[in-house]
Structure formats: C-alpha cells, structure tokens
N, C-alpha and C. Protein backbone atom coordinates (compact mmCIF):
# COMPACT_ATOMS: atom_id res chain seq x y z
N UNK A 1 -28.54 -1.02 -19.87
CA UNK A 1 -28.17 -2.24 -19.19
C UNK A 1 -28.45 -2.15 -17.70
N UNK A 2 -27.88 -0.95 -16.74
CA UNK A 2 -28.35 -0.64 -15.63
C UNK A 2 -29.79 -1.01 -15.48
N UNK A 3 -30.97 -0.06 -16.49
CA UNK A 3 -31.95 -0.53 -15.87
C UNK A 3 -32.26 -1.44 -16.24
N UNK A 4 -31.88 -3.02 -17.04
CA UNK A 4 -32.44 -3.96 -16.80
C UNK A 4 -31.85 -5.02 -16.01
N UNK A 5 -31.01 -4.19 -15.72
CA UNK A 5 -30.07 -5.00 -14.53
C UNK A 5 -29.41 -6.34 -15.32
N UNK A 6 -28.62 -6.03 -16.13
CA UNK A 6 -27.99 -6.70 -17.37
C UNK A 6 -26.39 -6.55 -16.74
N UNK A 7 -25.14 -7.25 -16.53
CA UNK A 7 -24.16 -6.49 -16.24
C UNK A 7 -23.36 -8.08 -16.48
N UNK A 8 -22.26 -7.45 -17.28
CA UNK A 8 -21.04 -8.40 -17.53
C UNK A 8 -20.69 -9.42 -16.69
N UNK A 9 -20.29 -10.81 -16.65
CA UNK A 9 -19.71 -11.59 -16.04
C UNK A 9 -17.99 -11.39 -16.14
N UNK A 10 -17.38 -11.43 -15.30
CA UNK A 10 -16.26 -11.31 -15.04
C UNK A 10 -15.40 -11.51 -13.82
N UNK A 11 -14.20 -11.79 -14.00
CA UNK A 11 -13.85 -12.06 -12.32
C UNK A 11 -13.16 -10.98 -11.40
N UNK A 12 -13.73 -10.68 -10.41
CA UNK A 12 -13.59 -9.58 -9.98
C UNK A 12 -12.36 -9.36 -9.10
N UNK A 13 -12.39 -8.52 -8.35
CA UNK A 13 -11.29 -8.44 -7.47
C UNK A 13 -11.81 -8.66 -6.40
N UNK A 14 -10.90 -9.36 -5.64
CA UNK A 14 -11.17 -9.82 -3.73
C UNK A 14 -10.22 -9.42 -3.01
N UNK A 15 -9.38 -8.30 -2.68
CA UNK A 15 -7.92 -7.81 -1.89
C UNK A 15 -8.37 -8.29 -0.49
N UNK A 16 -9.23 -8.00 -0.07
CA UNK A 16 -9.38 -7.86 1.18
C UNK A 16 -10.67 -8.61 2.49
N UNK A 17 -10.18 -9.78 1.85
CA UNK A 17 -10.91 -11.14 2.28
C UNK A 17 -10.28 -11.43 3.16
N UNK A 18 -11.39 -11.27 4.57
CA UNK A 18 -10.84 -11.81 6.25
C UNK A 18 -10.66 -13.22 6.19
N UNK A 19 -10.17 -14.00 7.06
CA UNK A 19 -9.91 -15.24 7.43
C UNK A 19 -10.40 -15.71 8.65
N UNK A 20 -11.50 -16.21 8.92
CA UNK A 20 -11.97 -16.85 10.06
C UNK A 20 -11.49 -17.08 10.86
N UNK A 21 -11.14 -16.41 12.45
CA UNK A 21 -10.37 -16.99 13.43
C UNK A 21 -8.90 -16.29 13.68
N UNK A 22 -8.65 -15.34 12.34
CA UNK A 22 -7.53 -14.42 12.48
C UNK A 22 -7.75 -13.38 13.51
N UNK A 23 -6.96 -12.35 14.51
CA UNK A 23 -7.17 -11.38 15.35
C UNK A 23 -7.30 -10.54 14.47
N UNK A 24 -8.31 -9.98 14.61
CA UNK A 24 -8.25 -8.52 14.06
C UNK A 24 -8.16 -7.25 15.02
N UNK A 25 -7.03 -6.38 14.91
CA UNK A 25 -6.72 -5.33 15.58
C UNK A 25 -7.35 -4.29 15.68
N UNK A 26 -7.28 -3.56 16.41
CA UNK A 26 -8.67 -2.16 16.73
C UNK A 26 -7.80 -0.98 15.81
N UNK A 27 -8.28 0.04 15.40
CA UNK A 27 -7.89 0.77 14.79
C UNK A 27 -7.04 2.09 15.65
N UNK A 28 -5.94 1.82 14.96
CA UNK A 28 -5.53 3.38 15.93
C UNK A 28 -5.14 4.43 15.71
N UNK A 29 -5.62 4.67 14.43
CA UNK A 29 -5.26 6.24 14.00
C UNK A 29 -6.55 6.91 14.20
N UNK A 30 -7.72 7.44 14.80
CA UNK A 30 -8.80 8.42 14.62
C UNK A 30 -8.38 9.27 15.54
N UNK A 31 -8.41 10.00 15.43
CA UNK A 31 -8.39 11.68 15.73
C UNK A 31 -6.12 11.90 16.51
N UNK A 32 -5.48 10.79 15.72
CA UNK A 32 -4.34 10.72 15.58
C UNK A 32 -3.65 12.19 14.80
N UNK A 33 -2.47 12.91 15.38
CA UNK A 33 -1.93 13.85 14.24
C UNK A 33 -0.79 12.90 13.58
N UNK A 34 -0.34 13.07 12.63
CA UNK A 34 0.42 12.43 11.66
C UNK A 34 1.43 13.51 12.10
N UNK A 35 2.71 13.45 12.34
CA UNK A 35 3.15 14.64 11.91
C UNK A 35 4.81 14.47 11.11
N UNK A 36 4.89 13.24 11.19
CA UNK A 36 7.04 13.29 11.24
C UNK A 36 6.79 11.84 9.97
N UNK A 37 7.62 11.48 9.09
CA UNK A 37 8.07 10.44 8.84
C UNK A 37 8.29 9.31 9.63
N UNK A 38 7.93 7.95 9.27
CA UNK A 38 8.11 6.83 10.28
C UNK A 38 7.07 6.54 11.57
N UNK A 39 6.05 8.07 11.39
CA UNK A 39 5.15 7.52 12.96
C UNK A 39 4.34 6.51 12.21
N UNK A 40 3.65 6.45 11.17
CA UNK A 40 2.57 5.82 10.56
C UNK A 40 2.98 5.32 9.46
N UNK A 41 2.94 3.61 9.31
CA UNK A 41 2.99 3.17 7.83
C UNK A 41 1.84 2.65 7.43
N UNK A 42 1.48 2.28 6.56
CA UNK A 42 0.28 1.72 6.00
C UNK A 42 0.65 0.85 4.57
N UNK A 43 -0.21 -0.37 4.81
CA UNK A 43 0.36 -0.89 3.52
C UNK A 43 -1.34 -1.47 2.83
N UNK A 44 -1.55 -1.60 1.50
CA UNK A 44 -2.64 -2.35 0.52
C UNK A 44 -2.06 -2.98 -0.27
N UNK A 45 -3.03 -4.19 -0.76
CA UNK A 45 -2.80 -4.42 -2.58
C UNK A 45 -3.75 -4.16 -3.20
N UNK A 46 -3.99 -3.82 -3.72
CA UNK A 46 -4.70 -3.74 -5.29
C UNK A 46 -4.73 -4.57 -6.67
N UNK A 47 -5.92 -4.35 -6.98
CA UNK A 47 -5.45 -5.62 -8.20
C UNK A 47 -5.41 -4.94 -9.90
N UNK A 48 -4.42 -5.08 -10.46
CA UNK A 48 -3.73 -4.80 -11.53
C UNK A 48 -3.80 -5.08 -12.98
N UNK A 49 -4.90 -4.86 -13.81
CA UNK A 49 -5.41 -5.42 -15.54
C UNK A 49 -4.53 -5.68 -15.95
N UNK A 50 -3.93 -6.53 -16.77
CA UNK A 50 -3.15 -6.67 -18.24
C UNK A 50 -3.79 -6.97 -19.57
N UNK A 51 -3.50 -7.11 -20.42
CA UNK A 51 -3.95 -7.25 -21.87
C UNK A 51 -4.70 -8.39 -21.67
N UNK A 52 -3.85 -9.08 -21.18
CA UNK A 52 -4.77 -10.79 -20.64
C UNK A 52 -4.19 -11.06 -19.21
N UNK A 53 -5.06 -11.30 -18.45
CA UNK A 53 -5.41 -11.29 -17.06
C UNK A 53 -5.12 -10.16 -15.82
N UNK A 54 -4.76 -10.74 -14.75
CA UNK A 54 -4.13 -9.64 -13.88
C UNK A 54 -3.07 -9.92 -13.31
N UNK A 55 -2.34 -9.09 -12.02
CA UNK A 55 -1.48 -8.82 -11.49
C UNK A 55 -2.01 -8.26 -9.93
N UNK A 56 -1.18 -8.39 -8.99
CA UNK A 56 -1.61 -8.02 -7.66
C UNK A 56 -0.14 -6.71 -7.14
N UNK A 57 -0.72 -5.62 -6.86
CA UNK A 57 0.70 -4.92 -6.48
C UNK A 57 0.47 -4.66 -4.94
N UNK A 58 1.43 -4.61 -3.79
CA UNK A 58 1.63 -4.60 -2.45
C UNK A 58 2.10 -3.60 -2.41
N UNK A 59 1.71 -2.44 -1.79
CA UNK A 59 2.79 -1.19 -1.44
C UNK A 59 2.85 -0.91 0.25
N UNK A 60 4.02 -0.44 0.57
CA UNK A 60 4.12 -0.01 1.86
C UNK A 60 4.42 1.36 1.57
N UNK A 61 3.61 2.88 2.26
CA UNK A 61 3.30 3.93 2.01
C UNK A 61 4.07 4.57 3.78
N UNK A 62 4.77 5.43 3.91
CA UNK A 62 4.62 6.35 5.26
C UNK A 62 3.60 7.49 4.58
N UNK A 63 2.77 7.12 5.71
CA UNK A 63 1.53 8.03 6.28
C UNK A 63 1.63 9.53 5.78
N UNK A 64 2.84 10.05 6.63
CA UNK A 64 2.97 11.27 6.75
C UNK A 64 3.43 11.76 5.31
N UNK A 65 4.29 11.26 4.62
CA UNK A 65 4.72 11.75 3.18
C UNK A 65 4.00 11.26 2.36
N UNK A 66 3.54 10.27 2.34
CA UNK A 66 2.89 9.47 1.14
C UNK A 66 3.99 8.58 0.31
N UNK A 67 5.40 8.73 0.35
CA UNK A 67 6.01 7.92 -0.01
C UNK A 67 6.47 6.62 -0.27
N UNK A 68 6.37 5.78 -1.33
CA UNK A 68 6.36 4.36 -1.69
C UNK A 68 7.56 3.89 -0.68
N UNK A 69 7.21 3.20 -0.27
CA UNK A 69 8.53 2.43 1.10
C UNK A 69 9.11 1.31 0.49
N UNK A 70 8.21 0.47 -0.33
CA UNK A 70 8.76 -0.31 -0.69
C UNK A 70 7.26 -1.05 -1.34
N UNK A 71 8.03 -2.50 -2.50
CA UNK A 71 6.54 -2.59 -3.06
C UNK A 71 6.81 -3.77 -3.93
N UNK A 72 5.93 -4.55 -3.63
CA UNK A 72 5.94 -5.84 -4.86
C UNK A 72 4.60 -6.01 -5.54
N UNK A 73 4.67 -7.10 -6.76
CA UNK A 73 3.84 -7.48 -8.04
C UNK A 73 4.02 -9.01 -7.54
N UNK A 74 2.89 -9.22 -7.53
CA UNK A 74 2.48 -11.25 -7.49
C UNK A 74 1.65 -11.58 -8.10
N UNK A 75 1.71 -13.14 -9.31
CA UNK A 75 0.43 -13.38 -9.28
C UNK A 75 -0.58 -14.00 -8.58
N UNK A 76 -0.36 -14.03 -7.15
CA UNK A 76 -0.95 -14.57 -6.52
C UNK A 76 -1.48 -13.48 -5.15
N UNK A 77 -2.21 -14.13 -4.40
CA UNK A 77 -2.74 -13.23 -3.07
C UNK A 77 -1.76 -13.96 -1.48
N UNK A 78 -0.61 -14.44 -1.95
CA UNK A 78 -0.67 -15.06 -1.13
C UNK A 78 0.59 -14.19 0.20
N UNK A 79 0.49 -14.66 1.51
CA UNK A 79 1.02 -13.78 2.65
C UNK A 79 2.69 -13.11 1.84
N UNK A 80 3.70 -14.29 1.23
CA UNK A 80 4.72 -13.51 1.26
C UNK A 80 5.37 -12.69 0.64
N UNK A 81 4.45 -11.97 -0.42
CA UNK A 81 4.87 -10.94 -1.10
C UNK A 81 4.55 -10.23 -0.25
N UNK A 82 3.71 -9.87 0.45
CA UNK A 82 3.56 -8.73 1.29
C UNK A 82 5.03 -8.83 2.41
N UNK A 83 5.26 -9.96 2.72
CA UNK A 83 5.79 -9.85 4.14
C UNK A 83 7.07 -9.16 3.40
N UNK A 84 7.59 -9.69 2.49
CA UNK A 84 8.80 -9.27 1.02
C UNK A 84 9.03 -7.65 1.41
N UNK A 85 7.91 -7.06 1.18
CA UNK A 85 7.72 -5.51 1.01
C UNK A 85 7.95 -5.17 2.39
N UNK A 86 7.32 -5.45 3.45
CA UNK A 86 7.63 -4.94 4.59
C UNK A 86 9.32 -5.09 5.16
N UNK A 87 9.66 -6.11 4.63
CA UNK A 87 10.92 -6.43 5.29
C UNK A 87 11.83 -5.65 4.67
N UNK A 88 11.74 -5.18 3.64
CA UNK A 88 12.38 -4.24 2.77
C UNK A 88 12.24 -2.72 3.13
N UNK A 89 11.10 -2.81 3.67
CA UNK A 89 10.82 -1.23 3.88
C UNK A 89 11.69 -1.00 5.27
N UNK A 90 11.40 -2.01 6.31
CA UNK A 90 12.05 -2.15 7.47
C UNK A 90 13.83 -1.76 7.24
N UNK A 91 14.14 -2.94 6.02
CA UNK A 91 15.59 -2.95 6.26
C UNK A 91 16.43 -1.70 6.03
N UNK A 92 15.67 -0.78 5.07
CA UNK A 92 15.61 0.69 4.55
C UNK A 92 15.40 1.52 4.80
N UNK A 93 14.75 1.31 5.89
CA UNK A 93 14.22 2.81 6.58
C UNK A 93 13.68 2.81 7.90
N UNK A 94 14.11 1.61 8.50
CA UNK A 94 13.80 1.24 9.86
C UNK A 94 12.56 1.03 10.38
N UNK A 95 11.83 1.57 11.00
CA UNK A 95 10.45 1.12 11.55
C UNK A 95 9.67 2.46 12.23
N UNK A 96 8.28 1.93 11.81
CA UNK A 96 7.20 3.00 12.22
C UNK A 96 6.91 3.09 13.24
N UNK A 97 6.44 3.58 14.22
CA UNK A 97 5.51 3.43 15.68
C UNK A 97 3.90 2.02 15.17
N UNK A 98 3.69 2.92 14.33
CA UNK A 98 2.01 1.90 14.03
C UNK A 98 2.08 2.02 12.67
N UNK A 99 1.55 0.53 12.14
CA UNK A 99 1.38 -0.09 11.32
C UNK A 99 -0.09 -0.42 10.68
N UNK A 100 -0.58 0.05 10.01
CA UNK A 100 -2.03 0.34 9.33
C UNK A 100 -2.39 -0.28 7.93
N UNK A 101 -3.46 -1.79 8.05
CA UNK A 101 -3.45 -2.09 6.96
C UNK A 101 -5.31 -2.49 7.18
N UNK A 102 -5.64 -3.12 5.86
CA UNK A 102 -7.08 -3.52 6.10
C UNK A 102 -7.37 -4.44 6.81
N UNK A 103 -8.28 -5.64 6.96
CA UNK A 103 -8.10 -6.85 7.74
C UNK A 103 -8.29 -7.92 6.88
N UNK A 104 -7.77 -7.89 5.68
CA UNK A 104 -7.59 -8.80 4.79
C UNK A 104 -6.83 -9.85 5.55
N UNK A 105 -6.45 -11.42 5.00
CA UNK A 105 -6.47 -12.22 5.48
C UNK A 105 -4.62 -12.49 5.78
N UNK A 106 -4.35 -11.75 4.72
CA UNK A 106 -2.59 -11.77 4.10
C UNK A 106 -2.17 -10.95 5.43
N UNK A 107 -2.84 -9.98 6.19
CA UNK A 107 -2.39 -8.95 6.66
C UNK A 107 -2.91 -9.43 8.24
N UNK A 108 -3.84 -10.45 8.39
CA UNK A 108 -4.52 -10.67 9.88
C UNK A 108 -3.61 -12.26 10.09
N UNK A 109 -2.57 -12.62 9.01
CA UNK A 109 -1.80 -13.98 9.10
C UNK A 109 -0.61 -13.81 10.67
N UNK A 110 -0.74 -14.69 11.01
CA UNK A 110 0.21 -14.67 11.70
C UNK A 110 1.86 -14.66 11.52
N UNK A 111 2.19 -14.97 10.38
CA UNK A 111 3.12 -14.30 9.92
C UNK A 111 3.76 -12.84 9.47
N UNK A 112 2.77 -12.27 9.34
CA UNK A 112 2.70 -10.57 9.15
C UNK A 112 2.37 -10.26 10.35
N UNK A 113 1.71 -10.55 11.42
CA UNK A 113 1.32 -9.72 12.96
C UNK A 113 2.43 -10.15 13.28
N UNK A 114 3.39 -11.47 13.41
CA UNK A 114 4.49 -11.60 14.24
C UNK A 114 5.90 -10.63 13.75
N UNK A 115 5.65 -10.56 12.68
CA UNK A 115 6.77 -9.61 12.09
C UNK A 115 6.75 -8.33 12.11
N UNK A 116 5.53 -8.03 12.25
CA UNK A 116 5.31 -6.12 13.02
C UNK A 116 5.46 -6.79 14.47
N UNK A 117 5.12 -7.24 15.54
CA UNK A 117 5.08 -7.03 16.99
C UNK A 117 6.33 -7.59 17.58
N UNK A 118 7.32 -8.18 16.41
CA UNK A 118 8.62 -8.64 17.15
C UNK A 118 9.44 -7.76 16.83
N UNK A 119 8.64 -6.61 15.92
CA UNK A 119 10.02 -5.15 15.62
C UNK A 119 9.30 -4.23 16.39
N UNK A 120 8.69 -4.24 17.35
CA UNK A 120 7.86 -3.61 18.37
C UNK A 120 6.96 -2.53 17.63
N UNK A 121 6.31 -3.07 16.63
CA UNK A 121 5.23 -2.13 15.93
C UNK A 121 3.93 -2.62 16.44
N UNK A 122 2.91 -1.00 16.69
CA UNK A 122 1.80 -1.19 16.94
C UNK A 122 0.92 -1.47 15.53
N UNK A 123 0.48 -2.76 15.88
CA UNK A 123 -0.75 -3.18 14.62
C UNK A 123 -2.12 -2.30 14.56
N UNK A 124 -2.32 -1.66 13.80
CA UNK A 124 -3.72 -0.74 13.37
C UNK A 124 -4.40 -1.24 12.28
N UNK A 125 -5.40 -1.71 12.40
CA UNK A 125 -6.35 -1.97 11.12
C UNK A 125 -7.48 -1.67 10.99
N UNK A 126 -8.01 -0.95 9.60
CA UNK A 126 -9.42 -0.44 8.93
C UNK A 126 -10.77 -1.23 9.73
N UNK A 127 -11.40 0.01 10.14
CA UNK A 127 -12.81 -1.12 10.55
C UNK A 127 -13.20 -1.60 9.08
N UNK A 128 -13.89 -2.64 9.20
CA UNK A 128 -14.98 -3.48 8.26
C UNK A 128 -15.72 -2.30 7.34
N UNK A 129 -14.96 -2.52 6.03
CA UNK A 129 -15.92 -1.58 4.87
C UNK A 129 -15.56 0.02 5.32
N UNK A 130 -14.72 -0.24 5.99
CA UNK A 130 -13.91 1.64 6.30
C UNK A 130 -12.50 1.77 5.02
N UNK A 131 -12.79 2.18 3.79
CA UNK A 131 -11.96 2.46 3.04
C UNK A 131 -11.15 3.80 3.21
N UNK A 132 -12.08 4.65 4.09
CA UNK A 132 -11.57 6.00 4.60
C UNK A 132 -10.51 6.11 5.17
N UNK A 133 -10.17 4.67 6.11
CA UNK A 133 -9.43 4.14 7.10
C UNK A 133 -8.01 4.51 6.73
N UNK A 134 -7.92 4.13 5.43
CA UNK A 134 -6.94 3.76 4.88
C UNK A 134 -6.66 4.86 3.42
N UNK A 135 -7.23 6.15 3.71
CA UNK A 135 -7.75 6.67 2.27
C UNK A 135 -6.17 7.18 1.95
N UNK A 136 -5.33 7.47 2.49
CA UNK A 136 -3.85 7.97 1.58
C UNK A 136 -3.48 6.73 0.90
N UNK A 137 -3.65 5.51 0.91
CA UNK A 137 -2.87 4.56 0.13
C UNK A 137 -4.07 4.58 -1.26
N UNK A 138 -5.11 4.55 -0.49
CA UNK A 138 -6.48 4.63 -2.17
C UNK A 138 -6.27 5.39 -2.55
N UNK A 139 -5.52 6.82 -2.08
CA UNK A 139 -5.55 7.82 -2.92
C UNK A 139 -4.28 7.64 -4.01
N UNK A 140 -3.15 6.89 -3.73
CA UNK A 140 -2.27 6.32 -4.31
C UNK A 140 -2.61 5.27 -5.41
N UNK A 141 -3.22 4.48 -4.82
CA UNK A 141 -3.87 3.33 -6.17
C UNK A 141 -4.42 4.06 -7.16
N UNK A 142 -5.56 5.54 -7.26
CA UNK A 142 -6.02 5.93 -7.79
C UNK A 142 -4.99 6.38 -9.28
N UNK A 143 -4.11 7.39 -8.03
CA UNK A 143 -3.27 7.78 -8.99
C UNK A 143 -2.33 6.86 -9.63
N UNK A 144 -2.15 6.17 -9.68
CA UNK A 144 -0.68 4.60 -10.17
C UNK A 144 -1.97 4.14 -11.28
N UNK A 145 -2.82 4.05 -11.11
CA UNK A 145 -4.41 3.69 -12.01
C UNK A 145 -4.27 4.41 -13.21
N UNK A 146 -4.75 6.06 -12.87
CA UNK A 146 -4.96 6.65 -13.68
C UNK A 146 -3.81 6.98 -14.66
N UNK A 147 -2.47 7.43 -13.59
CA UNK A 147 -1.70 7.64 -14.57
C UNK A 147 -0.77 7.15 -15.26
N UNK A 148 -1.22 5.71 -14.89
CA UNK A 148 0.05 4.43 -15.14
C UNK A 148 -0.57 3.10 -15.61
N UNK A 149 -1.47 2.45 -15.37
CA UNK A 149 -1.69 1.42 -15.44
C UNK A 149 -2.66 1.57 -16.74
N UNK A 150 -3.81 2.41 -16.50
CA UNK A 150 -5.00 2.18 -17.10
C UNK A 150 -4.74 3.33 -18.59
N UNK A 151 -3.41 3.20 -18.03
CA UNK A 151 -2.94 3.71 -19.84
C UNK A 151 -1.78 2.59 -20.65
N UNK A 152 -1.45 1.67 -19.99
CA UNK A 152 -0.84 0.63 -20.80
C UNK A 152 -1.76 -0.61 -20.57
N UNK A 153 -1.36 -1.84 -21.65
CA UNK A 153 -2.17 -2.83 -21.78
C UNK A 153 -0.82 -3.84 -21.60
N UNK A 154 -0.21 -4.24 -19.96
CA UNK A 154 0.87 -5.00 -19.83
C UNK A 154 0.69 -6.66 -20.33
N UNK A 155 1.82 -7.11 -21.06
CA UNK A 155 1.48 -8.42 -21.79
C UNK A 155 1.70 -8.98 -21.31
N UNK A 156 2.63 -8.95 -19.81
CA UNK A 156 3.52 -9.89 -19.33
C UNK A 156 3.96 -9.38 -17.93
N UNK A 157 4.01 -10.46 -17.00
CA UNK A 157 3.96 -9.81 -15.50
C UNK A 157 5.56 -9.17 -15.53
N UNK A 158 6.42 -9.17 -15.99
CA UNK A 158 7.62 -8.54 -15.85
C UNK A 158 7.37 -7.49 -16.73
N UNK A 159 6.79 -7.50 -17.61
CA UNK A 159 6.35 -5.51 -18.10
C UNK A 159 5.54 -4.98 -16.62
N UNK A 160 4.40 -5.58 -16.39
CA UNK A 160 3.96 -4.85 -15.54
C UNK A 160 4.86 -4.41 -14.38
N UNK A 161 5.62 -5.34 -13.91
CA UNK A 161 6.66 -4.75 -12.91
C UNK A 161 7.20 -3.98 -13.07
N UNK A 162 8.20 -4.19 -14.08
CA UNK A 162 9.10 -2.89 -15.23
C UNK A 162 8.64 -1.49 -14.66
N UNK A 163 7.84 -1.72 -15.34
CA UNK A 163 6.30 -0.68 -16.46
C UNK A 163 6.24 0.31 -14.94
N UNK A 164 5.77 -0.25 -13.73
CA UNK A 164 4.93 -0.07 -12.43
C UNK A 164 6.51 0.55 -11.54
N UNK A 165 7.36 0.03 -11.86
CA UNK A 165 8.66 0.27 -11.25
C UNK A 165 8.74 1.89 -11.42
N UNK A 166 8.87 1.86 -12.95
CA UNK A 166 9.24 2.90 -13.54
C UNK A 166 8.84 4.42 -12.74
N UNK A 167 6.88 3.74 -12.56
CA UNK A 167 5.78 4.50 -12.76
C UNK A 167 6.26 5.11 -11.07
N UNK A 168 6.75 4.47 -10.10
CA UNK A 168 6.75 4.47 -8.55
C UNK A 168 7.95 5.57 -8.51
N UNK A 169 8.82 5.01 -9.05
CA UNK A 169 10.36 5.69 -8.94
C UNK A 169 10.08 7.47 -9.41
N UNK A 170 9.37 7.26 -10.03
CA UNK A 170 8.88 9.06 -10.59
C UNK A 170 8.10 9.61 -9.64
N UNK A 171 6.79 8.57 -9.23
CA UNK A 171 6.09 9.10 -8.00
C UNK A 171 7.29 9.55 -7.03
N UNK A 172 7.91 8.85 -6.23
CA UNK A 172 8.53 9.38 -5.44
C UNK A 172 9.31 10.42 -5.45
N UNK A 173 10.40 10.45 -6.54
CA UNK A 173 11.41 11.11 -7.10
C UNK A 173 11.20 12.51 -7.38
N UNK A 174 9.71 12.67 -8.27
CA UNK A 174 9.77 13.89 -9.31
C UNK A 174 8.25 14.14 -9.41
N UNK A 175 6.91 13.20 -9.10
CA UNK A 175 6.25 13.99 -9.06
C UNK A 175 5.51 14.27 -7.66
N UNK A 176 5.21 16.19 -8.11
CA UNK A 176 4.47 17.04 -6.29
C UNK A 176 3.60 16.63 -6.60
N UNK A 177 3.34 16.39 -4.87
CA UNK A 177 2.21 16.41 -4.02
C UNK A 177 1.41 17.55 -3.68
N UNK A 178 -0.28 17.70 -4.16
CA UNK A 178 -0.74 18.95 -4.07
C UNK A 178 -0.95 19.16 -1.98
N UNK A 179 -1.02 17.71 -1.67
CA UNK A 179 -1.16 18.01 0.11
C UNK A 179 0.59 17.87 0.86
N UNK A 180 1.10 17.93 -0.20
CA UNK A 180 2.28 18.41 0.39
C UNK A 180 3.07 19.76 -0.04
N UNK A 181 2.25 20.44 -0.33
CA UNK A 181 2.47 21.75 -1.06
C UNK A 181 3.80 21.99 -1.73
N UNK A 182 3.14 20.78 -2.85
CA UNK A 182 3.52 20.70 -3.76
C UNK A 182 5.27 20.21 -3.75
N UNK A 183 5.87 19.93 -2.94
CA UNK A 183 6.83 18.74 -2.50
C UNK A 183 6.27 17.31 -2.83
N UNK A 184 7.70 16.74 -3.54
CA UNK A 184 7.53 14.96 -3.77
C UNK A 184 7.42 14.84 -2.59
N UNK A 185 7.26 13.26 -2.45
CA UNK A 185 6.88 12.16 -1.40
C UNK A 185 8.49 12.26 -0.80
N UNK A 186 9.58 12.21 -1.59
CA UNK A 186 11.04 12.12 -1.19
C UNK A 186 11.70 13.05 -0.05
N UNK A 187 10.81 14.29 -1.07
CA UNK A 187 11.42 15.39 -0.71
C UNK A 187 10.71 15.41 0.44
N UNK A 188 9.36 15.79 1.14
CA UNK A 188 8.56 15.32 2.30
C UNK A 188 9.15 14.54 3.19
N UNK A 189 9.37 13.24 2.76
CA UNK A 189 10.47 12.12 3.61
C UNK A 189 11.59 12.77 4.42
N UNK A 190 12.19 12.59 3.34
CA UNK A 190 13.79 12.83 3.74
C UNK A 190 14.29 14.22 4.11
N UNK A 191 13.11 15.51 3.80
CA UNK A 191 13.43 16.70 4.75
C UNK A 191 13.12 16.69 6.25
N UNK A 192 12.19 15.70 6.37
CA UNK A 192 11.74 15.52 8.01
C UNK A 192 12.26 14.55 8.56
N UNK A 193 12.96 14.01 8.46
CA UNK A 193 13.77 12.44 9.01
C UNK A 193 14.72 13.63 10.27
N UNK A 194 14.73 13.13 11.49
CA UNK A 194 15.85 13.79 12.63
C UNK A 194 17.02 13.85 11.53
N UNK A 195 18.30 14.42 11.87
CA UNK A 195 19.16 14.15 11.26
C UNK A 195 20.43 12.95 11.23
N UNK A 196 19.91 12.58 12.62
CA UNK A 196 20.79 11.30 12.65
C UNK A 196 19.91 10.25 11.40
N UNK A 197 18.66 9.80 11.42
CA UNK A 197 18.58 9.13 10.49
C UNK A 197 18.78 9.09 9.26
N UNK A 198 18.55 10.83 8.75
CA UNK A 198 18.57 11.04 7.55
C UNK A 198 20.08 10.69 6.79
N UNK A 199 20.74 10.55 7.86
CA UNK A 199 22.60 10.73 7.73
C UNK A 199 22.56 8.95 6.99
C-alpha cells in the first residue's frame, strides 16, 4: 500500500491547531535545570480511540516528577476542559513558576493566558513542530497509550474516563519511574515539596 501510495481515509487527529491572531509565547525552558516540584508545569491533550469514535484527554504534568496534576476527558476541543484541569491543579497544589504547553489554540485563548498571568505564572510554549519541547508529557501519552488505552476498546465516554482514571491513579500512586530511579511520580512529588507545603 505504501508503495502505491494507497492509505486509509479516516479522521485524524488535530490537538494542536493555532488560532490566527492569538499571542504566542517564546519558549522558556532551553538549557533550563528542572530541579524541585512546582518550578515547571506543562500541560497536552491527546486524542483518545473508542470502539466507536473518540475522546480528547487534558493532562497537567509537573515537569520535575512527571506527576499527573490533574486531568480531564471531553468530547470536544474546546478551551474549558482544559482551563477545568488547570484550576484544579492550582487549587491542589498551588502554582508553578512557568507554565509549558504547545501553541494550540485552547492554550494561546485568552482565557487560559489570563488565568496563568493573573496567578503570576510565566507562559512557555513549544516552538512550531517542536514536539521535543514538550517531550515528558509525550512521553506520558505514550505510556497511558500503550499501557491503557490501546488495550481496551472504551464503549462509552464514562468508561473511558473510569477506565483512564483508574489507569492515572496507578501511574501516580504505584507505578516507578525508570528517570526517577525508579520512584513513582508521587513519591518524586511529595518527597521534594519544602516542608511547609508538603504539610
């Protein structure tokens, strides 16, 4: 099929479609050290198969642990599931220094830049076609992919939530991280938090 250049019709995925006229922010993590919980958050969506159609999941990730911050399922692309997740991650765990997402359109809205820069977060976003930018949260989709999704066939957007809930709560909880030598995302977290926060 390759070589006759034969290839399925289907509808694909679009996460990360700019919006004409939105600011897009300069990037500010390169040659950045990560080192503590809370300096760096980063958030994506990804888009999600079911038996019949899809699903969109939003995660907010700290940088430094890799830990799920917080996270929603929509069927739609639209700004306030994301803003949902952030405000949650905020209300839970307070706030990052810089904030790192692609320049998708959900994320360049003025409703999401006003809600990072009025909790005095610095906005960071992926150059154009820089997936690298952003590679700890892909490295997350990969894994939620492989070892969660693209082994069930969800019938129904509340399985997939369920289902994806389940799948997150273990990530964090119970399964190591080989770049965190071999420490969960939790355990990573919440051993490096000062101790006033952790309290």
């Amino acid at each position: 099929m390759k070589r006759m250049n034969i290839e399925a019709l289907y509808r694909r995925p679009n996460t990360s479609k700019p919006m004409p006229g939105h600011k897009i922010h300069p990037y500010l993590l390169r040659g950045l050290t990560v080192s503590r919980p809370n300096q760096v958050w980063a958030m994506d969506i990804t888009y999600i198969p079911m038996a019949r159609g899809f699903v969109y999941l939003a995660a907010v990730v700290d940088w430094f642990s890799r830990r799920v911050l917080a996270w929603r399922v929509s069927i739609t692309m639209e700004t306030a599931f994301g803003l949902e997740a952030v405000e949650e991650a905020l209300a839970k765990h307070g706030k990052p220094e810089i904030f790192n997402t692609d320049q998708g359109s959900q994320f360049t809205s003025i409703a999401f830049t006003s809600l990072l820069r009025d909790n005095g977060i610095a906005i960071s976003m992926d150059g154009k076609g820089s997936w690298r930018d952003n590679v700890f949260v892909e490295r997350i989709w990969r894994t939620v992919k492989y070892e969660e999704v693209y082994l069930k066939a969800y019938q129904s957007v509340s399985e997939a939530r369920a289902s994806i809930g389940r799948y997150l709560d273990f990530y964090n909880h119970r399964r190591p991280h080989s770049s965190l030598d071999r420490k969960t995302p939790d355990r990573a977290y919440f051993d490096n938090l000062p101790r006033a926060t952790a309290a």
